[in-house]
C-alpha atoms as a PDB file:
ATOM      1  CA  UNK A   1      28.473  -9.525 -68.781  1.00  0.00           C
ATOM      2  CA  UNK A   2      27.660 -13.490 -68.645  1.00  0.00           C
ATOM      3  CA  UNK A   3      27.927 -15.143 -65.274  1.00  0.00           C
ATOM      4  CA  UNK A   4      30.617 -17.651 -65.150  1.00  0.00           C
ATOM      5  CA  UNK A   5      30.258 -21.224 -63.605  1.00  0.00           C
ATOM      6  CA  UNK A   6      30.840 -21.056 -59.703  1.00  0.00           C
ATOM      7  CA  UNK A   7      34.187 -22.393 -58.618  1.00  0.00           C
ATOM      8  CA  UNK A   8      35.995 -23.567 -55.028  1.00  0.00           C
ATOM      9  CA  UNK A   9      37.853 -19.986 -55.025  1.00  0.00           C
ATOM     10  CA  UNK A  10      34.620 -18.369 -55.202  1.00  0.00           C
ATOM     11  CA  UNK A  11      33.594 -19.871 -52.074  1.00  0.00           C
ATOM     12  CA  UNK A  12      36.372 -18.734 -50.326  1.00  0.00           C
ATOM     13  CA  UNK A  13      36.594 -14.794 -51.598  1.00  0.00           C
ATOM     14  CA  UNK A  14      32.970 -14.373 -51.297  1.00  0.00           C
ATOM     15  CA  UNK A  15      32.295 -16.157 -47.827  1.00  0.00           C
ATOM     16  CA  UNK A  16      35.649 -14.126 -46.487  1.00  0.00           C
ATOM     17  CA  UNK A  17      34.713 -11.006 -48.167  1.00  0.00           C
ATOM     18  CA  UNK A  18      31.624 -11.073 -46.024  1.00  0.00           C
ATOM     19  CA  UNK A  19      32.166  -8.795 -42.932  1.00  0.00           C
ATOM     20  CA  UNK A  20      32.690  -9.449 -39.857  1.00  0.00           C
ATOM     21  CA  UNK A  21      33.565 -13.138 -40.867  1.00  0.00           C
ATOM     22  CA  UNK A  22      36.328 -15.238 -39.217  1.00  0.00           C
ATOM     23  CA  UNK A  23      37.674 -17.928 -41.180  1.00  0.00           C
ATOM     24  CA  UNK A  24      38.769 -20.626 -38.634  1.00  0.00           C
ATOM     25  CA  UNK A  25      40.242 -24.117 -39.366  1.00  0.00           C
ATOM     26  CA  UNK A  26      38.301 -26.999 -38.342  1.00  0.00           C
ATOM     27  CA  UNK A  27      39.632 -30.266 -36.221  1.00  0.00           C
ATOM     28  CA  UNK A  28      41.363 -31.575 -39.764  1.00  0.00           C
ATOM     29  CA  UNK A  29      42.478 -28.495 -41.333  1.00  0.00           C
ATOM     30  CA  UNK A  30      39.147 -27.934 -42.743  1.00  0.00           C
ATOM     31  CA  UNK A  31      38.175 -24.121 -43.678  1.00  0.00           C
ATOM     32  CA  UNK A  32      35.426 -23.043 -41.173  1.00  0.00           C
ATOM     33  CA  UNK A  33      33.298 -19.358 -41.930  1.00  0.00           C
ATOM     34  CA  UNK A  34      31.405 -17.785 -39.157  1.00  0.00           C
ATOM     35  CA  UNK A  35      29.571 -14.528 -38.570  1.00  0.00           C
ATOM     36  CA  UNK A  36      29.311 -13.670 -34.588  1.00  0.00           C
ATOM     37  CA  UNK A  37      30.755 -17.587 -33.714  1.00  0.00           C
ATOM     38  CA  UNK A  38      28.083 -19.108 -35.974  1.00  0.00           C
ATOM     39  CA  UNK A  39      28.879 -20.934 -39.410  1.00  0.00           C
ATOM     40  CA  UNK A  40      27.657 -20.348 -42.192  1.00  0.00           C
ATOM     41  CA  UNK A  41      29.840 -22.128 -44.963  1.00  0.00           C
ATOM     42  CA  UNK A  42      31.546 -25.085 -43.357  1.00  0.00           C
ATOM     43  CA  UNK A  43      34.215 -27.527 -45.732  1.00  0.00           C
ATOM     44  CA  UNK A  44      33.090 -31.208 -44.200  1.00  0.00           C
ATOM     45  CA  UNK A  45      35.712 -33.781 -43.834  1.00  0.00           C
ATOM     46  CA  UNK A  46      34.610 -36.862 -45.322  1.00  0.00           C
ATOM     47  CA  UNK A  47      31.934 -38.379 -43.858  1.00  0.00           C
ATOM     48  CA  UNK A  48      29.543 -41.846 -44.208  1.00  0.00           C
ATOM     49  CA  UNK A  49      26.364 -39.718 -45.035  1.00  0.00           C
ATOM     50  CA  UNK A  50      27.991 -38.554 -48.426  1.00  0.00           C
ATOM     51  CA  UNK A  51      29.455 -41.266 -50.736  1.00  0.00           C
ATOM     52  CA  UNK A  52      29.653 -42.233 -53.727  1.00  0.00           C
ATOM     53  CA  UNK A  53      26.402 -44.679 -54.442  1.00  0.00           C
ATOM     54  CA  UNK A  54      29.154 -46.886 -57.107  1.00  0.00           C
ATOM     55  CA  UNK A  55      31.769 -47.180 -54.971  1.00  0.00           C
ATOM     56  CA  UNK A  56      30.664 -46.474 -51.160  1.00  0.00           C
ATOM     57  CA  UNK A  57      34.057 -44.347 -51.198  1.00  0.00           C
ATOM     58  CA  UNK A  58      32.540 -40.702 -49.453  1.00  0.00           C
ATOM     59  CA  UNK A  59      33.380 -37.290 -50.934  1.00  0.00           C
ATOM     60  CA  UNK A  60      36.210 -35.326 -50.161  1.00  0.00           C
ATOM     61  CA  UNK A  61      34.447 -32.364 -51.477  1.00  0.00           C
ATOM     62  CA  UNK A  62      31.078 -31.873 -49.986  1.00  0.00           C
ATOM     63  CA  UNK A  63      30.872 -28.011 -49.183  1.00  0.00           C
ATOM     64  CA  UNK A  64      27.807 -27.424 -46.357  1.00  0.00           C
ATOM     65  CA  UNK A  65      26.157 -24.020 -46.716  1.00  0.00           C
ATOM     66  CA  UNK A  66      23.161 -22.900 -44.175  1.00  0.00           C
ATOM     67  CA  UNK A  67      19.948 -21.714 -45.475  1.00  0.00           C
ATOM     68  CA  UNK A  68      17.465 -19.063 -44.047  1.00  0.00           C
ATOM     69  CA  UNK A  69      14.239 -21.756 -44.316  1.00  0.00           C
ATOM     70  CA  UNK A  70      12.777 -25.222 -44.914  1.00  0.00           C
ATOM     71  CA  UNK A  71      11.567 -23.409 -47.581  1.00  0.00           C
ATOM     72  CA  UNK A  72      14.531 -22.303 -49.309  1.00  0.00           C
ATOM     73  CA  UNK A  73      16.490 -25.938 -48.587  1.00  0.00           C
ATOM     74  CA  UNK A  74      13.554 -27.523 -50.192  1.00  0.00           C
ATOM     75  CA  UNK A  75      13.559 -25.265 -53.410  1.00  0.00           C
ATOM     76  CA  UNK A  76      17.570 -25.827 -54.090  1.00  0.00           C
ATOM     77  CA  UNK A  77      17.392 -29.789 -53.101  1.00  0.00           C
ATOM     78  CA  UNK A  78      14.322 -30.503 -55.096  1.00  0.00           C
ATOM     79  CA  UNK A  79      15.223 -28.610 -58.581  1.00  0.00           C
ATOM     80  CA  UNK A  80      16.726 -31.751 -60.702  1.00  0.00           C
ATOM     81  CA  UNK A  81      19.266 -29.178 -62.524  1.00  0.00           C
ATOM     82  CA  UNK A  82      20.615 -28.305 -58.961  1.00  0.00           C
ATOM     83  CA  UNK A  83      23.976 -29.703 -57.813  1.00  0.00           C
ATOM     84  CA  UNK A  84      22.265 -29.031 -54.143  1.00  0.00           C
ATOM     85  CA  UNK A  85      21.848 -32.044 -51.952  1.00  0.00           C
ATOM     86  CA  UNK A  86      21.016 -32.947 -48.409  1.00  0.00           C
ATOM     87  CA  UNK A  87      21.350 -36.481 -46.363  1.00  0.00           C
ATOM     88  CA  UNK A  88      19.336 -38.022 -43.651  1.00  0.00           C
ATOM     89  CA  UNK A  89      21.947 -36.887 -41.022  1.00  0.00           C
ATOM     90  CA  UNK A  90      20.410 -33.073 -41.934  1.00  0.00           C
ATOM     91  CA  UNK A  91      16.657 -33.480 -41.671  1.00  0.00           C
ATOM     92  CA  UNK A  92      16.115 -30.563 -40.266  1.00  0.00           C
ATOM     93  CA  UNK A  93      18.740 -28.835 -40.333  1.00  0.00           C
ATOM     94  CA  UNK A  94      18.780 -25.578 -42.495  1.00  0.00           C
ATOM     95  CA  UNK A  95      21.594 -26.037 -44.574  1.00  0.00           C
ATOM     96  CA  UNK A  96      22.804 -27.900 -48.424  1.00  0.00           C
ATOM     97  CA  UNK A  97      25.179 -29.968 -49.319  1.00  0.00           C
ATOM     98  CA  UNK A  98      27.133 -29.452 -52.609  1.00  0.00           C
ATOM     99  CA  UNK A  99      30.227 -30.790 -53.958  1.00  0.00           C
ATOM    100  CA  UNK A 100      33.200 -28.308 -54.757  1.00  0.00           C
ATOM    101  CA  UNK A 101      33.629 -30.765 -58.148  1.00  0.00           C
ATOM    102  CA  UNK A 102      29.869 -30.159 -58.631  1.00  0.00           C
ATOM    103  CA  UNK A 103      29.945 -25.927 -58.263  1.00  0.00           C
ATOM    104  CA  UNK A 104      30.385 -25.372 -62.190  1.00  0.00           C
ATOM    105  CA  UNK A 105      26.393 -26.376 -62.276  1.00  0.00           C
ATOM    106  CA  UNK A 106      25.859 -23.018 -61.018  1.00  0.00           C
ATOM    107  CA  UNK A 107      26.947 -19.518 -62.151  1.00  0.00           C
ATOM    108  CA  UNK A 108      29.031 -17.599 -59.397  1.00  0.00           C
ATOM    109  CA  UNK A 109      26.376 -15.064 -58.480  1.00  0.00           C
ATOM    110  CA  UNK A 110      23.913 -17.738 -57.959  1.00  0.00           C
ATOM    111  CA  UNK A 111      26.856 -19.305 -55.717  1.00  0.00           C
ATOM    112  CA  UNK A 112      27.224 -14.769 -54.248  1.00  0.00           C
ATOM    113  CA  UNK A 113      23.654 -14.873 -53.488  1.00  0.00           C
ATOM    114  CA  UNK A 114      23.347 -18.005 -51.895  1.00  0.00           C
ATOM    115  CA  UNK A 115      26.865 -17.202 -49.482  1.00  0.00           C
ATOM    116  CA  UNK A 116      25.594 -13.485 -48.700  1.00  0.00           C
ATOM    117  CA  UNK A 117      21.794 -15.381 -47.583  1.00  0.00           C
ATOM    118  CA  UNK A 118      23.452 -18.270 -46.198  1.00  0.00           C
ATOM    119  CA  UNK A 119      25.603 -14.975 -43.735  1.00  0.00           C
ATOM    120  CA  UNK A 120      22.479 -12.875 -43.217  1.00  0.00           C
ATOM    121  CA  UNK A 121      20.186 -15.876 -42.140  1.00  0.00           C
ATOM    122  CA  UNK A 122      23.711 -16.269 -39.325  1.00  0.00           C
ATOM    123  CA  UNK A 123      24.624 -12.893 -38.873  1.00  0.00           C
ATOM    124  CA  UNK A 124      22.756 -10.535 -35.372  1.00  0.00           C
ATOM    125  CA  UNK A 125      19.992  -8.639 -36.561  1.00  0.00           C
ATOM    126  CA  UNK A 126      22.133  -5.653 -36.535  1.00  0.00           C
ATOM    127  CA  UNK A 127      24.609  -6.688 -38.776  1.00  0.00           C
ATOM    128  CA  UNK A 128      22.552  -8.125 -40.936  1.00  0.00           C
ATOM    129  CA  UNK A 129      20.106  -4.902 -41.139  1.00  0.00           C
ATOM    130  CA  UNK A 130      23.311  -3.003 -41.490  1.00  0.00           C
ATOM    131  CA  UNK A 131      24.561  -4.893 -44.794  1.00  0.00           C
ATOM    132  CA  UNK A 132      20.998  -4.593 -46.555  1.00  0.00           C
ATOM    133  CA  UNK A 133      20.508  -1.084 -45.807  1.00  0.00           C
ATOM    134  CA  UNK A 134      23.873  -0.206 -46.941  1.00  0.00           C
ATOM    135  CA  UNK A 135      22.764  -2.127 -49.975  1.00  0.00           C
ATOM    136  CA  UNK A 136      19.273  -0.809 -49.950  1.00  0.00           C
ATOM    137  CA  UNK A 137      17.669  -4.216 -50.332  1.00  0.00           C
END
């Protein structure tokens, strides 16, 4: 079966189909997951780091996802086909930036891959031994 582009839904079943995942609402309504307390796909309110470069008017949209590495950040933000994105504000930080109107760049189990990495690099080293091994990964 083809993969089909990635959309905003997606994001939301596979993130909450995750387990052990709390979905709580952030300070403007904003859709918050965490593993254990810690997020690992977080809906940002609009902020001055992400804008549009024509209009100065920042995104709405901008989905932040954590990554396990440098590494792995570096790989998604630097491939020119990639929706992925970072801004100053996250040097250093190991996450990427998308945009929910951008998600159709990628197929959804890129977009399953990158979720169920983005929860193991958050998730105790229990859990996250637990998933793989039921998995055997």
């Amino acid at each position: 079966m083809r993969d089909r582009p990635a959309k905003v839904g997606d994001v939301h079943q596979i993130a909450s189909g995750m387990p052990h995942v709390k979905r709580i609402e952030g300070p403007k309504g904003n859709p918050i997951y965490q593993v254990g307390g810690k997020s690992f796909v977080f809906f940002r309110t609009p902020q001055p780091d992400a804008e549009d470069p024509d209009t100065g008017e920042r995104y709405t949209d901008v989905i932040m996802i954590w990554v396990e590495s440098e590494a792995d950040k570096l790989a998604l933000i630097q491939d020119p086909s990639s929706p992925f994105f970072t801004t100053d504000r996250f040097d250093g930080h190991p996450s990427v930036l998308v945009r929910a109107s951008d998600l159709s760049r990628i197929g959804k189990q890129e977009l399953t891959e990158l979720i169920q990495d983005a929860w193991l690099s958050r998730a105790s080293k229990r859990r996250a031994e637990r998933w793989l091994a039921e998995r055997d990964l």
